[in-house]
Protein backbone atom coordinates (compact mmCIF):
# COMPACT_ATOMS: atom_id res chain seq x y z
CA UNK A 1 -48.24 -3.44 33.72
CA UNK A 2 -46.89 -0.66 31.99
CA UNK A 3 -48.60 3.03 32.26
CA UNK A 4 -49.98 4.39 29.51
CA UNK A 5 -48.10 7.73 29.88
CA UNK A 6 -45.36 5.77 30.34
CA UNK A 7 -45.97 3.55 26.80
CA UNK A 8 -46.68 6.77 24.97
CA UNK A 9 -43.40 8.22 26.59
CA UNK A 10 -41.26 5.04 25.41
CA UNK A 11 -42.74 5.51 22.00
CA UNK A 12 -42.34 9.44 21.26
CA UNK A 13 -38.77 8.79 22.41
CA UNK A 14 -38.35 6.08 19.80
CA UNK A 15 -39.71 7.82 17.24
CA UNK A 16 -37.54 10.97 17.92
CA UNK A 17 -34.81 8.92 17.86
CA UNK A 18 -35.57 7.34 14.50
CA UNK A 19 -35.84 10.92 13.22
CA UNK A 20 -32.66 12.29 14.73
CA UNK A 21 -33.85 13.88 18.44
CA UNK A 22 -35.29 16.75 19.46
CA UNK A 23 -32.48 19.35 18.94
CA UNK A 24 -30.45 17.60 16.48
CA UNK A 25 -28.91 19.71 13.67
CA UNK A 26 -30.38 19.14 10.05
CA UNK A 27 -27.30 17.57 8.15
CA UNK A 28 -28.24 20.72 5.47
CA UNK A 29 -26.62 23.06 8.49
CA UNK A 30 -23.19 22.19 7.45
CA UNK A 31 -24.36 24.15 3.45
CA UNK A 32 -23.00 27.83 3.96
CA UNK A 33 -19.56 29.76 4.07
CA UNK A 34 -17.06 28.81 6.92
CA UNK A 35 -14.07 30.36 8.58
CA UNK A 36 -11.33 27.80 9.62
CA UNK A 37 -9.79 28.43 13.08
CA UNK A 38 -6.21 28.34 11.80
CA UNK A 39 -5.27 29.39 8.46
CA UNK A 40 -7.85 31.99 8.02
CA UNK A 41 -9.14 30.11 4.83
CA UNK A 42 -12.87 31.18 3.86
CA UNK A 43 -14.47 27.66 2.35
CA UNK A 44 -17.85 26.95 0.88
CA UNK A 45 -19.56 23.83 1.27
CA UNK A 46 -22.34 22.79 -1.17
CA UNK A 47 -24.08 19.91 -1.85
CA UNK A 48 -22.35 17.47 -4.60
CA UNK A 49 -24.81 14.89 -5.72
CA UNK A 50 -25.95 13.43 -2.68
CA UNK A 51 -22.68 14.12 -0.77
CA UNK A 52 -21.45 17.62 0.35
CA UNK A 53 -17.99 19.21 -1.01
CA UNK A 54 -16.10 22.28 -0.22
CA UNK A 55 -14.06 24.89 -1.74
CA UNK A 56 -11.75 27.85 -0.67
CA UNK A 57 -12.68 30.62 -1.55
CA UNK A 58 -10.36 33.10 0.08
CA UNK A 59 -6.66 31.99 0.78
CA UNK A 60 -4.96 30.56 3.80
CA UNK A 61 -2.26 32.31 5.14
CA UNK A 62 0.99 30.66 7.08
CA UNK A 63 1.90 31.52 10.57
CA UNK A 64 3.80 34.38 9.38
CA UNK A 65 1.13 35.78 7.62
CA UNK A 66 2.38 35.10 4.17
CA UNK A 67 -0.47 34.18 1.70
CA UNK A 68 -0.13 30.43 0.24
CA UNK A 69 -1.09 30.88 -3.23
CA UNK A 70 0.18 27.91 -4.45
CA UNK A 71 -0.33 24.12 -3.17
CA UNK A 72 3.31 24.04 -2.87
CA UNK A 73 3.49 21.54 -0.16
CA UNK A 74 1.34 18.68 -2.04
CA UNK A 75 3.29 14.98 -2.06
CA UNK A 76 2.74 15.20 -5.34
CA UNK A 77 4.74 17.21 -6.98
CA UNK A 78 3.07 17.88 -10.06
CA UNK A 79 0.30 19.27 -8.32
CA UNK A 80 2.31 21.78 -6.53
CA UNK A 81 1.44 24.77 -9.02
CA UNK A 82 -2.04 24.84 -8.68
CA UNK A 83 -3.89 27.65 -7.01
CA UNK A 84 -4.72 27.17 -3.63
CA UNK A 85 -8.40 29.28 -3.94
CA UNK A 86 -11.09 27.60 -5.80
CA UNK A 87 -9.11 23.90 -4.09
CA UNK A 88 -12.06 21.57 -3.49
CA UNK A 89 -10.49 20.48 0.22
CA UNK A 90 -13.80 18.86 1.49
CA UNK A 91 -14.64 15.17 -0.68
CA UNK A 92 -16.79 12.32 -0.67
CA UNK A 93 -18.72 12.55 2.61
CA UNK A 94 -21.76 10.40 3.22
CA UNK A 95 -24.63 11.36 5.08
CA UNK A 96 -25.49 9.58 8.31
CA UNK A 97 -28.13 10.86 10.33
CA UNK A 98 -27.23 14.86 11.04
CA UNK A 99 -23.49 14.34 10.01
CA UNK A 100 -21.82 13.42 7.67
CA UNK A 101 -19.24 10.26 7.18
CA UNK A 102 -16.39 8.95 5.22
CA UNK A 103 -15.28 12.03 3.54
CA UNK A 104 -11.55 13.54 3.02
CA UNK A 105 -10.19 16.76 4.15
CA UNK A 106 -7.13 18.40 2.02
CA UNK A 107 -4.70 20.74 4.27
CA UNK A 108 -2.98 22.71 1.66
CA UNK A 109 -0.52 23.57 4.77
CA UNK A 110 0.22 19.91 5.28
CA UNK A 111 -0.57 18.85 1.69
CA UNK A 112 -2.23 16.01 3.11
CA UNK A 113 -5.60 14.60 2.72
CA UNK A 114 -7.03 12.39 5.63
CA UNK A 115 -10.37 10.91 6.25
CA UNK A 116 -12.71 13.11 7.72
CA UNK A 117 -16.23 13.19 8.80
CA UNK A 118 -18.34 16.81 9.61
CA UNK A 119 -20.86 17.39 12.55
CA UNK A 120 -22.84 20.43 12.47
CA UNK A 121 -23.06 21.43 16.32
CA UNK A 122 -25.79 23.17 17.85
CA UNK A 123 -23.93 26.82 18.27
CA UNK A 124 -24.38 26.65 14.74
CA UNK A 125 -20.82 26.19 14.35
CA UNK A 126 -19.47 22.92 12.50
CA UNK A 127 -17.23 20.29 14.20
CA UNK A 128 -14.51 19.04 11.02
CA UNK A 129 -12.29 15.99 12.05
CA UNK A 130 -9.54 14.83 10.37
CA UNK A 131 -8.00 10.76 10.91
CA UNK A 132 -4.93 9.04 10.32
CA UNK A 133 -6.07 5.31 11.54
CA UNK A 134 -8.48 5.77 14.76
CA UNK A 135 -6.71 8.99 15.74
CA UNK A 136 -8.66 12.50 15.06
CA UNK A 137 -8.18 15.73 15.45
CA UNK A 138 -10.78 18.64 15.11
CA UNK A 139 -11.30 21.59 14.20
CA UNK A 140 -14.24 24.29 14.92
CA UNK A 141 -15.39 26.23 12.31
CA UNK A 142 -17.30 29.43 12.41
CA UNK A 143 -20.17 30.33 10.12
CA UNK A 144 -19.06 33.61 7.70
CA UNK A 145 -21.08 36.41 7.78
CA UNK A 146 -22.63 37.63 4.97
CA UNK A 147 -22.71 35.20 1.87
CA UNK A 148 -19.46 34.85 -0.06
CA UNK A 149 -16.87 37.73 -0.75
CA UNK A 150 -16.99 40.14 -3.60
CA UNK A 151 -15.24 39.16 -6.50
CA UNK A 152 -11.72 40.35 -6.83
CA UNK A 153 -8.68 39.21 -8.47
């Protein structure tokens, strides 16, 4: 026979479960302003419908510091003279749980897009994968300070 203590234990833990855990992140966490760890590219994400999308808002910068202010590295080259800030980079995610699924990430510096999915991770920070076939690689990046920049330009 089962104790009860042990019944009501087996049941709290199902219904935490169900409703994500105890110390899962709300799938809303990934909403803000974000630093990426490489190209120094400030990018909103926003909710898009029922998805979530994202922007850059400041530019990226090479490894030389130069400024990319053009997508100039897009396979298709008739999109290589748009302005890299005010991109959409982050696409058609679908929410699963606390993360979200089955999106695509654009890398102006590769001008690439590959499938991507977003955890928000519970430093506060957000986890952003990129996949060609079952391989991934990810990126952590850091929660901006202070709302979006000033206008300028």
């Amino acid at each position: 026979m089962i104790a009860r203590g042990s019944l009501f234990f087996a049941l709290l833990m199902l219904s935490m479960a169900a409703l994500g855990g105890p110390a899962s992140a709300n799938a809303d966490t990934a909403l803000g302003f974000w630093h990426t760890p490489n190209s120094g590219a400030l990018v909103e994400v926003k909710r898009c419908g029922e998805s979530i999308c994202g922007t850059i808002l400041e530019l990226t910068r090479e490894a030389d510091g130069k400024t990319i202010l053009l997508d100039k590295r897009n396979e298709d080259a008739s999109l290589r003279t748009r302005r890299i800030k005010g991109l959409m980079i982050l696409s058609g995610y679908k929410q699963k749980g606390d993360h979200w699924v089955g999106g695509t990430i654009y890398t102006p510096e590769r001008g690439k897009a590959y499938r991507s999915k977003i955890t928000p991770l519970p430093d506060g920070a957000l986890k952003v994968e990129g996949c060609v076939a079952q391989f991934c690689q990810a990126q952590i990046w850091r929660r901006a300070s202070g709302g979006p920049p000033a206008a300028s330009q």
